[in-house]
C-alpha atoms as a PDB file:
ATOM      1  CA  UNK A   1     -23.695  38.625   2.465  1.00  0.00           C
ATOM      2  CA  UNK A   2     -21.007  38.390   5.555  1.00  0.00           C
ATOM      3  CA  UNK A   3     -23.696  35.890   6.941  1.00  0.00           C
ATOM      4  CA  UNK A   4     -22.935  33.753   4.116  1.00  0.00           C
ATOM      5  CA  UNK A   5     -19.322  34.113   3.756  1.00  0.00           C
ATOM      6  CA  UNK A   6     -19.249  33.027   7.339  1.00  0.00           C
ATOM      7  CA  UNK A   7     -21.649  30.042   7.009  1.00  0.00           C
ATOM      8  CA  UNK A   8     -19.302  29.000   4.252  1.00  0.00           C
ATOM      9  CA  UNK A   9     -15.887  29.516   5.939  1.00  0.00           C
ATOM     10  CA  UNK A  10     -17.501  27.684   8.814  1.00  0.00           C
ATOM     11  CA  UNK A  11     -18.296  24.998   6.993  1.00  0.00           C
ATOM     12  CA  UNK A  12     -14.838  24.754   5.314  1.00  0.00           C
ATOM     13  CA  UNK A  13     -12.882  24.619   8.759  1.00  0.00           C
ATOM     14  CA  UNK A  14     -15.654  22.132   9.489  1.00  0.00           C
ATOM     15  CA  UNK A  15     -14.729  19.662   6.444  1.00  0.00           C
ATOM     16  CA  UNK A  16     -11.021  20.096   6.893  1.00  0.00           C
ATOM     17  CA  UNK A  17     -11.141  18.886  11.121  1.00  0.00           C
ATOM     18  CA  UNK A  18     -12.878  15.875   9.902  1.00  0.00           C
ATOM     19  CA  UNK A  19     -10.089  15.255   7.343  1.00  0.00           C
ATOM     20  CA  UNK A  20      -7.319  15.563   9.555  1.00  0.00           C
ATOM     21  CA  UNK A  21      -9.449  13.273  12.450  1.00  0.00           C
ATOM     22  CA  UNK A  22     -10.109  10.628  10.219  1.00  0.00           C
ATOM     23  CA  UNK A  23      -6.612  10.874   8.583  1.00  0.00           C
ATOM     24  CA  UNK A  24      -4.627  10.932  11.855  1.00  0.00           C
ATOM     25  CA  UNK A  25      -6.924   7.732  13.434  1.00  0.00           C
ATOM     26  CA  UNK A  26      -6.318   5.915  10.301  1.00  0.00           C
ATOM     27  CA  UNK A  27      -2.787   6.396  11.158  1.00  0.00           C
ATOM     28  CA  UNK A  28      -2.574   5.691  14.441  1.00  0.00           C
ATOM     29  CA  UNK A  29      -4.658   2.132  14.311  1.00  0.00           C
ATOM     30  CA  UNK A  30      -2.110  -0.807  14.264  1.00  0.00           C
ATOM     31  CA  UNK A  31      -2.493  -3.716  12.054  1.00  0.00           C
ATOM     32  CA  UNK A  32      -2.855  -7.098  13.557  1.00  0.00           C
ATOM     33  CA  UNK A  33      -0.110 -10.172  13.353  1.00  0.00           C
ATOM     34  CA  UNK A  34      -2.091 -11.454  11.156  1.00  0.00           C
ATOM     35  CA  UNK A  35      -2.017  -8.412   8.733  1.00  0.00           C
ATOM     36  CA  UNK A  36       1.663  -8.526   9.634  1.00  0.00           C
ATOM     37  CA  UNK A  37       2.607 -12.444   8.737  1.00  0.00           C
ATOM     38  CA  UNK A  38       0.559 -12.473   5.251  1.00  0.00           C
ATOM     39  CA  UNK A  39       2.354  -9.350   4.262  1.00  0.00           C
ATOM     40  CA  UNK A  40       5.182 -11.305   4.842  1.00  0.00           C
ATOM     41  CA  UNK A  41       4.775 -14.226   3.529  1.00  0.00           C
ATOM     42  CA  UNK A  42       3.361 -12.128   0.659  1.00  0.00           C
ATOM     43  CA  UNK A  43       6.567 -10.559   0.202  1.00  0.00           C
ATOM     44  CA  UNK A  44       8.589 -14.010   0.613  1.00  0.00           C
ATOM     45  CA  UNK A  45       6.367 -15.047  -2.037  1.00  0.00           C
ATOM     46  CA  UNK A  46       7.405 -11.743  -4.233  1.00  0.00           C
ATOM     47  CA  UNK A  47      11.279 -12.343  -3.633  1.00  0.00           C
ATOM     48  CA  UNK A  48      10.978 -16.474  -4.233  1.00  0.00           C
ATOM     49  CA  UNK A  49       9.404 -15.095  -7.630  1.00  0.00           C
ATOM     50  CA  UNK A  50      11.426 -12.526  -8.914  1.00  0.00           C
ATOM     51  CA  UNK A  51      14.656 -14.866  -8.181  1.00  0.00           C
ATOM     52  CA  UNK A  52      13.088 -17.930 -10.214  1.00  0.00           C
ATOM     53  CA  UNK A  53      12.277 -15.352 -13.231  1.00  0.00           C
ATOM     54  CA  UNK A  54      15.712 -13.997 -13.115  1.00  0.00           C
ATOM     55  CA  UNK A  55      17.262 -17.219 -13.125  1.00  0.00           C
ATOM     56  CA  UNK A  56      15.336 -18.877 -16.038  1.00  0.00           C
ATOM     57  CA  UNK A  57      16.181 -15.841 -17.964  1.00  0.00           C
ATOM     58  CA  UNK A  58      19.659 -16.408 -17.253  1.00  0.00           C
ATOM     59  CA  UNK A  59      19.520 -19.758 -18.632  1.00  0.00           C
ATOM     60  CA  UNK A  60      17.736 -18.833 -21.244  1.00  0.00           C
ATOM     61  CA  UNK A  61      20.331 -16.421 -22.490  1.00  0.00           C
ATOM     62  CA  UNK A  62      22.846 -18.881 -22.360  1.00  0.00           C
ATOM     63  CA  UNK A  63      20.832 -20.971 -24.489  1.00  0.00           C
ATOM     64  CA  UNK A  64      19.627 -23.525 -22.093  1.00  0.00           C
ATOM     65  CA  UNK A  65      16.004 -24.686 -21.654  1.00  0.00           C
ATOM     66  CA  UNK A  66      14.858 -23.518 -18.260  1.00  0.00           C
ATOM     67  CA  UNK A  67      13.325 -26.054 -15.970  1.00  0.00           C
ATOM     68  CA  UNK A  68       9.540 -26.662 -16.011  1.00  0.00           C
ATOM     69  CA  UNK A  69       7.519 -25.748 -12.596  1.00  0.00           C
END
């Protein structure tokens, strides 16, 4: 019985130090410029978007047609 209660604990600890490797190197690697520049222009795209809906909406509230894009 304490042969298996080891095993087990063993293998526990075991399972966890891969989690934590894999977690921490995940981490750690860097993302390229290129990862870097299409977030970017990802989020550019995200702002340019929000700011066009928020303006038509405007327009619309004040009863004006909003322009076609």
């Amino acid at each position: 019985m304490t042969t298996l209660l080891v095993s087990l604990l063993v293998a526990v600890l075991l399972v966890l130090a891969v989690a934590v490797f894999v977690g921490r190197r995940d981490r750690s690697r860097t993302t390229s410029s290129e990862d870097r520049a299409a977030l970017h222009a990802a989020r550019d795209g995200q702002a340019r978007t929000d700011v066009e809906r928020h303006m038509m909406q405007g327009e619309a509230s004040r009863g004006r047609t909003p322009h076609s894009t």
